[in-house]
PDB file of N, CA and C in Angstrom:
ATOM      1  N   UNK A   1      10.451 -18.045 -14.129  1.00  0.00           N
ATOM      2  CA  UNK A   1       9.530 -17.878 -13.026  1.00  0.00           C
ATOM      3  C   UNK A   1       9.149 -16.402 -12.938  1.00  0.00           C
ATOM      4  N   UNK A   2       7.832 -16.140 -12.520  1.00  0.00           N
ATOM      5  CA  UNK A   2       7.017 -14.726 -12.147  1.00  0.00           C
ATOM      6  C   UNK A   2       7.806 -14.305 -11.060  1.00  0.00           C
ATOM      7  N   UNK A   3       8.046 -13.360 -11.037  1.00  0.00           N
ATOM      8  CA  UNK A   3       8.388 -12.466  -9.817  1.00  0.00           C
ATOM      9  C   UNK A   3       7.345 -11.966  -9.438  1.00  0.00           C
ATOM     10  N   UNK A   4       6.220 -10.818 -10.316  1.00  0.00           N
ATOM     11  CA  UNK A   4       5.611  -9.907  -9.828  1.00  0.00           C
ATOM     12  C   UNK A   4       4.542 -10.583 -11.185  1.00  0.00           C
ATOM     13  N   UNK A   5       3.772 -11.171 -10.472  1.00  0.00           N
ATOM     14  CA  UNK A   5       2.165 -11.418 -11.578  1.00  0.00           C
ATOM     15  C   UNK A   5       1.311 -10.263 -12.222  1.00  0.00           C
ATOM     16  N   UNK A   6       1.661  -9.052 -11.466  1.00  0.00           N
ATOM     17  CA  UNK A   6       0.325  -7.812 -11.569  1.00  0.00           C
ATOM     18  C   UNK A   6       1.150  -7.270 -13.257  1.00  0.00           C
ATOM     19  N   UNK A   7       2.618  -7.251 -13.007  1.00  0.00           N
ATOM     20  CA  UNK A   7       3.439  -6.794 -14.054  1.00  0.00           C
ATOM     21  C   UNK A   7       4.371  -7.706 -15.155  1.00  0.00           C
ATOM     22  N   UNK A   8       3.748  -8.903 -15.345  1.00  0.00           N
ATOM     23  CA  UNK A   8       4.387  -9.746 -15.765  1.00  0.00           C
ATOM     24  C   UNK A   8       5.966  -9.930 -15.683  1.00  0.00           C
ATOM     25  N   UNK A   9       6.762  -9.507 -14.601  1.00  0.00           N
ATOM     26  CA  UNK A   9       8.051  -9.584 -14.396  1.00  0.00           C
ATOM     27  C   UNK A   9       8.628 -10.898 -13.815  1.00  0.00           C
ATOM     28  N   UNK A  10       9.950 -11.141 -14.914  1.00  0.00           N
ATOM     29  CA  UNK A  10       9.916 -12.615 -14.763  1.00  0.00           C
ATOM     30  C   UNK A  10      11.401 -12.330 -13.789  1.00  0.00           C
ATOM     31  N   UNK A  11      12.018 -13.863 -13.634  1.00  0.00           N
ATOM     32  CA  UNK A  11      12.932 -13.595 -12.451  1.00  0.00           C
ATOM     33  C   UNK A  11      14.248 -13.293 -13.077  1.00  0.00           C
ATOM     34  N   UNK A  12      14.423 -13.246 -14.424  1.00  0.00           N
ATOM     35  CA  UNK A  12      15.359 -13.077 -15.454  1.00  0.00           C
ATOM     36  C   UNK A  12      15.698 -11.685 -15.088  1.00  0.00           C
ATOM     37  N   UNK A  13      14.342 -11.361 -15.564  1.00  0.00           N
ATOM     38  CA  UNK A  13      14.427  -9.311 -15.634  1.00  0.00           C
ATOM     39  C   UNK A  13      15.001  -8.829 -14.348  1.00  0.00           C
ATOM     40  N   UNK A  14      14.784  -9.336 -13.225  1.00  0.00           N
ATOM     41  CA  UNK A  14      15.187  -8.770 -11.819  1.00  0.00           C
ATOM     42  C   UNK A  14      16.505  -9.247 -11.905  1.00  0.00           C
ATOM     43  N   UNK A  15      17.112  -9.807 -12.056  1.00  0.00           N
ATOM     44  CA  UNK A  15      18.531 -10.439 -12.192  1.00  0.00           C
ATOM     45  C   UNK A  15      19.102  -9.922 -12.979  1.00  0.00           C
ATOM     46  N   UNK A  16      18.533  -9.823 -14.118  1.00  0.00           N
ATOM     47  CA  UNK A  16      18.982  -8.085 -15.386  1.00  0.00           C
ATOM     48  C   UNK A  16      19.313  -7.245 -14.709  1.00  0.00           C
ATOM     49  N   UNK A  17      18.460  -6.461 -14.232  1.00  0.00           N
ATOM     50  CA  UNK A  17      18.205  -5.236 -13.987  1.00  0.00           C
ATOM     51  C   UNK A  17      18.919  -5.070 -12.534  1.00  0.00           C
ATOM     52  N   UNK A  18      19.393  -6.190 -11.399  1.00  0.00           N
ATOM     53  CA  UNK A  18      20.564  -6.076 -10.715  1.00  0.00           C
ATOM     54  C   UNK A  18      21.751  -6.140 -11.137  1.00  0.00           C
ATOM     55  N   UNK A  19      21.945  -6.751 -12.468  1.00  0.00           N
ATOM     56  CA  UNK A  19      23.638  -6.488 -13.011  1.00  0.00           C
ATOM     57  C   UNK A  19      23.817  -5.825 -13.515  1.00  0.00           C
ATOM     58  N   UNK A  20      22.712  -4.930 -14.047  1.00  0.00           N
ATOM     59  CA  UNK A  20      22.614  -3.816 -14.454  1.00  0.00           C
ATOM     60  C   UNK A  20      23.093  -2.533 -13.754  1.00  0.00           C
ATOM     61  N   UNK A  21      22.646  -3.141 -12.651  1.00  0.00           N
ATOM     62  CA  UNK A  21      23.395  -1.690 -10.966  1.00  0.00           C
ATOM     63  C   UNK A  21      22.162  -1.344 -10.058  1.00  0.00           C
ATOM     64  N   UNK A  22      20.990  -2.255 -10.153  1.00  0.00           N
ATOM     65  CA  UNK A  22      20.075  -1.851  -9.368  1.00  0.00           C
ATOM     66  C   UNK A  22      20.329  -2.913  -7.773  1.00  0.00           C
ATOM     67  N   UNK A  23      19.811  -1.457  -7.014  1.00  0.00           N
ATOM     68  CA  UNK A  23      20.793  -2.080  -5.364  1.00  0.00           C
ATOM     69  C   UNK A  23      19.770  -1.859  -4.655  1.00  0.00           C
ATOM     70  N   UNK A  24      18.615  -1.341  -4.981  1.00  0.00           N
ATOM     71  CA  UNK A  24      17.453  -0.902  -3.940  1.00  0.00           C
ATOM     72  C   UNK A  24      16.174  -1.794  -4.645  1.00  0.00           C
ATOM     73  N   UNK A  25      14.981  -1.819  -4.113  1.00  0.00           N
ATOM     74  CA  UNK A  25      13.472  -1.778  -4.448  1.00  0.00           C
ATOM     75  C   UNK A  25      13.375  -0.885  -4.826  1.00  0.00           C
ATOM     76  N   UNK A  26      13.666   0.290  -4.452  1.00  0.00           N
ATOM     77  CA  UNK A  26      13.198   1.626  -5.726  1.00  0.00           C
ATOM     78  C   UNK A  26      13.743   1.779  -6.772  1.00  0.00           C
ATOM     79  N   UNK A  27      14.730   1.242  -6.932  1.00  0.00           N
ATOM     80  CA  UNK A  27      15.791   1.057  -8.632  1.00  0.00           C
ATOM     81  C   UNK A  27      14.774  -0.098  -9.202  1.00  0.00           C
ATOM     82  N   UNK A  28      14.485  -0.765  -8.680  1.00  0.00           N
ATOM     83  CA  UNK A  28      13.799  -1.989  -9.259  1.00  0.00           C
ATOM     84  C   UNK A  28      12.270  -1.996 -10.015  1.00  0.00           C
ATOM     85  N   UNK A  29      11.829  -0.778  -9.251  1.00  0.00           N
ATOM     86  CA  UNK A  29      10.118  -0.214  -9.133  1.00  0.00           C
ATOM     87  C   UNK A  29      10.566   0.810 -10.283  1.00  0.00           C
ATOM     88  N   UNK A  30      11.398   1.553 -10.201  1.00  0.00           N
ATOM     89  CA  UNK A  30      11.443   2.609 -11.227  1.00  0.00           C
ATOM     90  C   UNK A  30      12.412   1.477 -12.632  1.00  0.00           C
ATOM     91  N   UNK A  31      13.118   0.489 -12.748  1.00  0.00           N
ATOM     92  CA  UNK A  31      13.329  -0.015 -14.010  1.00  0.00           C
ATOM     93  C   UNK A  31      12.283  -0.938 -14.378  1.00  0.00           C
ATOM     94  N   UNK A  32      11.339  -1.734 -13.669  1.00  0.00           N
ATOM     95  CA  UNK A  32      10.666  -3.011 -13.847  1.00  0.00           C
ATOM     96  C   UNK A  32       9.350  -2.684 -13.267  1.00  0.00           C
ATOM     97  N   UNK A  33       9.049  -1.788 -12.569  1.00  0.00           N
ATOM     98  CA  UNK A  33       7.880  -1.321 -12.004  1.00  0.00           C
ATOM     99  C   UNK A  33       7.289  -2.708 -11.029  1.00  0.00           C
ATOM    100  N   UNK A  34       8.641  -3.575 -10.553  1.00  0.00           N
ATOM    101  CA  UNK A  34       8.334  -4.873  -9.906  1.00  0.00           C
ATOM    102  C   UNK A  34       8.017  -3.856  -8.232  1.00  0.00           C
ATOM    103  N   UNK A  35       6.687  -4.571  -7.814  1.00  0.00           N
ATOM    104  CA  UNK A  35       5.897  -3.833  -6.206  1.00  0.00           C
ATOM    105  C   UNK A  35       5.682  -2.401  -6.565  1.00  0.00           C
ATOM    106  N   UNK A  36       5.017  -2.471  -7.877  1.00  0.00           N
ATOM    107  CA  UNK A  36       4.603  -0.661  -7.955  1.00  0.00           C
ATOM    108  C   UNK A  36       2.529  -1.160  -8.013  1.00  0.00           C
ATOM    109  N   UNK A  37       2.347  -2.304  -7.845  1.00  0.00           N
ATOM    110  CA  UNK A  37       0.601  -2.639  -7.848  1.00  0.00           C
ATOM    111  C   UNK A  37      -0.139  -3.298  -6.278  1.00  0.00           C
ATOM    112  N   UNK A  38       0.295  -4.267  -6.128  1.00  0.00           N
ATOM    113  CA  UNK A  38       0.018  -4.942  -5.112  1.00  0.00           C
ATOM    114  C   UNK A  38       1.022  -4.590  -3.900  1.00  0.00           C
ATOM    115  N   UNK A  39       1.733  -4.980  -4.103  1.00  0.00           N
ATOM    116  CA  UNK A  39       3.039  -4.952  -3.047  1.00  0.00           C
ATOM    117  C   UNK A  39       3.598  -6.263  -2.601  1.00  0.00           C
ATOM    118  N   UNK A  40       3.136  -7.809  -3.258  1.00  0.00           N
ATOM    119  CA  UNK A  40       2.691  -8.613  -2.690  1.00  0.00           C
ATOM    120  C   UNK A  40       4.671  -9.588  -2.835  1.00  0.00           C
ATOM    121  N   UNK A  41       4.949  -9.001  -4.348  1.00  0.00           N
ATOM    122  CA  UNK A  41       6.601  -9.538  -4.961  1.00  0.00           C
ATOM    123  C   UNK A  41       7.221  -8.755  -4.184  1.00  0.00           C
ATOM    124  N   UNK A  42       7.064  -7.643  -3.266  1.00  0.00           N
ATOM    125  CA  UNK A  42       8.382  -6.519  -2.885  1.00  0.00           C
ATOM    126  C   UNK A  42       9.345  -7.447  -1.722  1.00  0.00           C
ATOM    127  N   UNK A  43       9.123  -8.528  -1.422  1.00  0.00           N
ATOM    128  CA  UNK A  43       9.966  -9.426  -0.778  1.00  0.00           C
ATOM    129  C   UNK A  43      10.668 -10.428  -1.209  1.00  0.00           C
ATOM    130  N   UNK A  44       9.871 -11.140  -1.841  1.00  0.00           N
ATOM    131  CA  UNK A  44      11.022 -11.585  -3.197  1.00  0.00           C
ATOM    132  C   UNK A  44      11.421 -10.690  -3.842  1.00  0.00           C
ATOM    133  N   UNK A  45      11.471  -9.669  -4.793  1.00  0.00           N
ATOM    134  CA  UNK A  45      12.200  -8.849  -5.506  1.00  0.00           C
ATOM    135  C   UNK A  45      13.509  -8.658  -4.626  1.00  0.00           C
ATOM    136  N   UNK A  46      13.405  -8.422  -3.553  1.00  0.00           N
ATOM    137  CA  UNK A  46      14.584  -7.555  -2.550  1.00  0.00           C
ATOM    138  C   UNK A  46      15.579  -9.092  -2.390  1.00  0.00           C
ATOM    139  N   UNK A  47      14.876  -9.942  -2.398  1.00  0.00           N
ATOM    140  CA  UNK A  47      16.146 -11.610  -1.761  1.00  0.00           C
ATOM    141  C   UNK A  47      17.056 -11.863  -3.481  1.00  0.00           C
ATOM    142  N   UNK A  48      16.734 -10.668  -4.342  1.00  0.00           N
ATOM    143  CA  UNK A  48      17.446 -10.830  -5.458  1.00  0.00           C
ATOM    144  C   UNK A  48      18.900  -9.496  -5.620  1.00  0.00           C
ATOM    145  N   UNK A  49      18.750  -8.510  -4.336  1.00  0.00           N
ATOM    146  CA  UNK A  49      19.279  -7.830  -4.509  1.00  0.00           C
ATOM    147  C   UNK A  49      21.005  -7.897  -3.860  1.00  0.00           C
ATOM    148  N   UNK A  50      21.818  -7.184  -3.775  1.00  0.00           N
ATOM    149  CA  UNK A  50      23.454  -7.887  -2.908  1.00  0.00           C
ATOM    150  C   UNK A  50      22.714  -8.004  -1.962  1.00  0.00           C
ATOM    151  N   UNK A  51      23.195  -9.048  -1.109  1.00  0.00           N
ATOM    152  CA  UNK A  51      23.200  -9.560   0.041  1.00  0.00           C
ATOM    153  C   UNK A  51      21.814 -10.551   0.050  1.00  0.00           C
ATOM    154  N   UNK A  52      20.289 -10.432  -0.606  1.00  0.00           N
ATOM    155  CA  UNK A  52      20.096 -11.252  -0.530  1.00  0.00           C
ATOM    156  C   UNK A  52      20.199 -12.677  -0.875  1.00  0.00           C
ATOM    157  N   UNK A  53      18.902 -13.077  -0.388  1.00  0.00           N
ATOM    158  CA  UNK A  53      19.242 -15.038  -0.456  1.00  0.00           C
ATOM    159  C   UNK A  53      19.123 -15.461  -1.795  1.00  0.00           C
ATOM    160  N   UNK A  54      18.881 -14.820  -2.780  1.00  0.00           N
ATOM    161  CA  UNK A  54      19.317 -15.118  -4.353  1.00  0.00           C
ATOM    162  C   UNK A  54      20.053 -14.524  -5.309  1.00  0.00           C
ATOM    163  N   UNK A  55      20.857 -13.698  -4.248  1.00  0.00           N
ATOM    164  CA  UNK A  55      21.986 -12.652  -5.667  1.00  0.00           C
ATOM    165  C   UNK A  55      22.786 -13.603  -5.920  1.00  0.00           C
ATOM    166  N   UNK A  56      23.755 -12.669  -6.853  1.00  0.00           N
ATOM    167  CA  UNK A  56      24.841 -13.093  -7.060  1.00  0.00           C
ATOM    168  C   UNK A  56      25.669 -13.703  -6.380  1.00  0.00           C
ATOM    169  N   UNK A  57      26.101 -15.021  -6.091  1.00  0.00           N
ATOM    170  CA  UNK A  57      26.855 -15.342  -5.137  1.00  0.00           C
ATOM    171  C   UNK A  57      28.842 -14.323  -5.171  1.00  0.00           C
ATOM    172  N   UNK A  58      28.900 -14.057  -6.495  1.00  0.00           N
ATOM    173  CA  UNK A  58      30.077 -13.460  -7.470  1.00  0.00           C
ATOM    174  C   UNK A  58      29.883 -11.715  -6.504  1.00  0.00           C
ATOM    175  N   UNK A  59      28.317 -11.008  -6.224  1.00  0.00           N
ATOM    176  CA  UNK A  59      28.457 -10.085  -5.555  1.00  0.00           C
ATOM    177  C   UNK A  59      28.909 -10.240  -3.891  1.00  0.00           C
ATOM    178  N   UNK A  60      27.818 -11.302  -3.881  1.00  0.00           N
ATOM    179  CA  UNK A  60      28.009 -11.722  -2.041  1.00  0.00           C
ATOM    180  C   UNK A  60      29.441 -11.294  -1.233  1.00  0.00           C
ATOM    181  N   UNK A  61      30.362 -12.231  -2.430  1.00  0.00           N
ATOM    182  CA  UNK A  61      31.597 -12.606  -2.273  1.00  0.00           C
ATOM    183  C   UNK A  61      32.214 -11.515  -1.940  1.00  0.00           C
ATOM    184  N   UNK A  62      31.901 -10.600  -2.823  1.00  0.00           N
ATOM    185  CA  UNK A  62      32.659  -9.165  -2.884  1.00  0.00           C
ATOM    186  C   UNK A  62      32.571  -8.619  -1.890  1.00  0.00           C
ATOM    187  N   UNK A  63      31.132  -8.377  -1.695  1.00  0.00           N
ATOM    188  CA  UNK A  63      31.083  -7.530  -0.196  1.00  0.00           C
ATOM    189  C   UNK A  63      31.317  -8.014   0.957  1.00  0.00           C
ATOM    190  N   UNK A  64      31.490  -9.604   1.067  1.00  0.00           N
ATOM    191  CA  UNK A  64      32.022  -9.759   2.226  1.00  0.00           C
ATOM    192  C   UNK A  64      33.609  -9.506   2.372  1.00  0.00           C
ATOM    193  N   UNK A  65      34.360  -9.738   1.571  1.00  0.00           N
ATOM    194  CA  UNK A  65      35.714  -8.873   1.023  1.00  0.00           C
ATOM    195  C   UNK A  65      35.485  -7.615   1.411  1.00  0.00           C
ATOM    196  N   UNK A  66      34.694  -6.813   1.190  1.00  0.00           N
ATOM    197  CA  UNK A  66      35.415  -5.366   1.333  1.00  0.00           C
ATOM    198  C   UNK A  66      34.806  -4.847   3.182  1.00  0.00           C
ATOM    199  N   UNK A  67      33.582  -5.658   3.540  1.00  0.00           N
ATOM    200  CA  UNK A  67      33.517  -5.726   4.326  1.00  0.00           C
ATOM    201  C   UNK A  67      34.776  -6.239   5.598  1.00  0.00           C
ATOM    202  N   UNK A  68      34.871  -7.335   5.520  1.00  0.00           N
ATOM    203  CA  UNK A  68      36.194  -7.669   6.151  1.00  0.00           C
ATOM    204  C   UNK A  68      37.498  -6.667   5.560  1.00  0.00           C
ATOM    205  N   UNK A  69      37.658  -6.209   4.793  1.00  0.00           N
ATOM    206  CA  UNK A  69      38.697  -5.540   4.319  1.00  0.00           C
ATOM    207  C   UNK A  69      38.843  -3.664   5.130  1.00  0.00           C
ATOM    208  N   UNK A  70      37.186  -3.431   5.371  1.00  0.00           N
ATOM    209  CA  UNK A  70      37.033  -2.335   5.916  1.00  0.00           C
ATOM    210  C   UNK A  70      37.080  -2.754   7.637  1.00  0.00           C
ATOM    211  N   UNK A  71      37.205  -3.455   8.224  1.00  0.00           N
ATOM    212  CA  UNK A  71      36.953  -3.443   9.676  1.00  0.00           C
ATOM    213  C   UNK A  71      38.746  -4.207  10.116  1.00  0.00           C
ATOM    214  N   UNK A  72      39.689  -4.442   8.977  1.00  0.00           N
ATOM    215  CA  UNK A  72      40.900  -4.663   9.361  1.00  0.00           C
ATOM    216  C   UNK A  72      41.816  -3.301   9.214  1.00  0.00           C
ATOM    217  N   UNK A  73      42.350  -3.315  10.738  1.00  0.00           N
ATOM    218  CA  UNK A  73      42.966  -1.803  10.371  1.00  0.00           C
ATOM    219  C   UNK A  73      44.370  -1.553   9.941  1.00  0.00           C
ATOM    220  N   UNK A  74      44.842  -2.641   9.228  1.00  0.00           N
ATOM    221  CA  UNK A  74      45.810  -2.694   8.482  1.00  0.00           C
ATOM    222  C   UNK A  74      45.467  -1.972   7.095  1.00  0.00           C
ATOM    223  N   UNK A  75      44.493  -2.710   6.418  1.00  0.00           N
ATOM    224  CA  UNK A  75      43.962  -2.576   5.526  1.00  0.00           C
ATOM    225  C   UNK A  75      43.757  -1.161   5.442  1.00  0.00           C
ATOM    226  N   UNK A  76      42.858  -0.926   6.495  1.00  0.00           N
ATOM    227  CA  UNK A  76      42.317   0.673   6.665  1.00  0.00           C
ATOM    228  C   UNK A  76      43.772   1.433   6.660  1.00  0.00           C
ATOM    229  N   UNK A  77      44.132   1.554   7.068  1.00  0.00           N
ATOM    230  CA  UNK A  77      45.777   2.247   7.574  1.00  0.00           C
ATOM    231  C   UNK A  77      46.218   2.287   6.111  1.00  0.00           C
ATOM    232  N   UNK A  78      46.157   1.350   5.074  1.00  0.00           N
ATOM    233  CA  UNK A  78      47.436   1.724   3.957  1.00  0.00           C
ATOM    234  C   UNK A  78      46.269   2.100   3.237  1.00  0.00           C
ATOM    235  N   UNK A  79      44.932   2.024   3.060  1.00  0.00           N
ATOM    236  CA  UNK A  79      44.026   2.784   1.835  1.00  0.00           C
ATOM    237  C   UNK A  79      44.050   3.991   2.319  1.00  0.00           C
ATOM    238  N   UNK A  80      43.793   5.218   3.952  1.00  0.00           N
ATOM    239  CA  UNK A  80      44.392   6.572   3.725  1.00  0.00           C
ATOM    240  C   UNK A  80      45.333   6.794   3.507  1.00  0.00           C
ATOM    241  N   UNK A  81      46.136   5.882   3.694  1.00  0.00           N
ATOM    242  CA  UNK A  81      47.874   6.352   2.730  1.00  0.00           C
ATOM    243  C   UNK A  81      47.771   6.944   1.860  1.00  0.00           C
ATOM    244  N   UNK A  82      47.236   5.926   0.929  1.00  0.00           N
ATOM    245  CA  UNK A  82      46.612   6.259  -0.373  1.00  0.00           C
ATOM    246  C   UNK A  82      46.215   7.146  -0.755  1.00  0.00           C
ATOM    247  N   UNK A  83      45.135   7.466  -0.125  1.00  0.00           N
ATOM    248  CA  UNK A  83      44.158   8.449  -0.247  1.00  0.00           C
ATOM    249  C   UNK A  83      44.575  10.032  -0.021  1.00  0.00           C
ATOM    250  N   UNK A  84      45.450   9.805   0.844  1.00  0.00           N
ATOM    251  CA  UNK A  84      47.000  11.106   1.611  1.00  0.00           C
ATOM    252  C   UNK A  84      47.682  11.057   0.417  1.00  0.00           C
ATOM    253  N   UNK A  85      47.981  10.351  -0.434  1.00  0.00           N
ATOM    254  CA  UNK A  85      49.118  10.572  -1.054  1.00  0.00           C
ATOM    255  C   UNK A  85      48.626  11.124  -2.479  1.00  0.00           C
ATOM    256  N   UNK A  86      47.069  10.839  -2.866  1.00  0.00           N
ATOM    257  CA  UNK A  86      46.323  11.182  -4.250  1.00  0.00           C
ATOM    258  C   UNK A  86      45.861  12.224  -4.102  1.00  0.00           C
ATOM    259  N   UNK A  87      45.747  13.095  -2.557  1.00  0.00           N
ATOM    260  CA  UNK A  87      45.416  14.389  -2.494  1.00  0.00           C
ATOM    261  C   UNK A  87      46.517  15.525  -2.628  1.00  0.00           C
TER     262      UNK A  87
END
């Protein structure tokens, strides 16, 4: 499937180019030049990025992990341990 018609970008390449490490629309515009013509894909492009409604479910997962992992203050409490003890 087309992502971006003006640039022939298919939905492969955006899914590439997020496992690749792209986390923004501007990582995406500067690897795929996907919403650098019209502007018309820059909303689908973005529901491919973490958190949106077509990433990785394998990323999703993660960040809701570290999310919950950052707002428990157990958790929080033994990673500056850590962090106290590597300095």
């Amino acid at each position: 499937m087309f992502i971006c018609i003006c640039n022939a970008i298919t939905e492969r390449q955006v899914q590439s180019a997020v496992a690749d490490g792209a986390s923004t629309l501007s990582e995406l515009q500067g690897q795929l030049g996907v919403a650098s013509c019209c502007g018309c894909c820059a909303d689908t492009a973005v529901e491919y990025l973490p958190g949106g409604r077509y990433a990785d479910p394998v990323q999703v997962q993660a960040a809701t992990q570290v999310t919950q992992a950052a707002n428990d203050a157990v958790s929080v409490s033994a990673m500056a341990t850590v962090a106290v003890r590597r300095a």
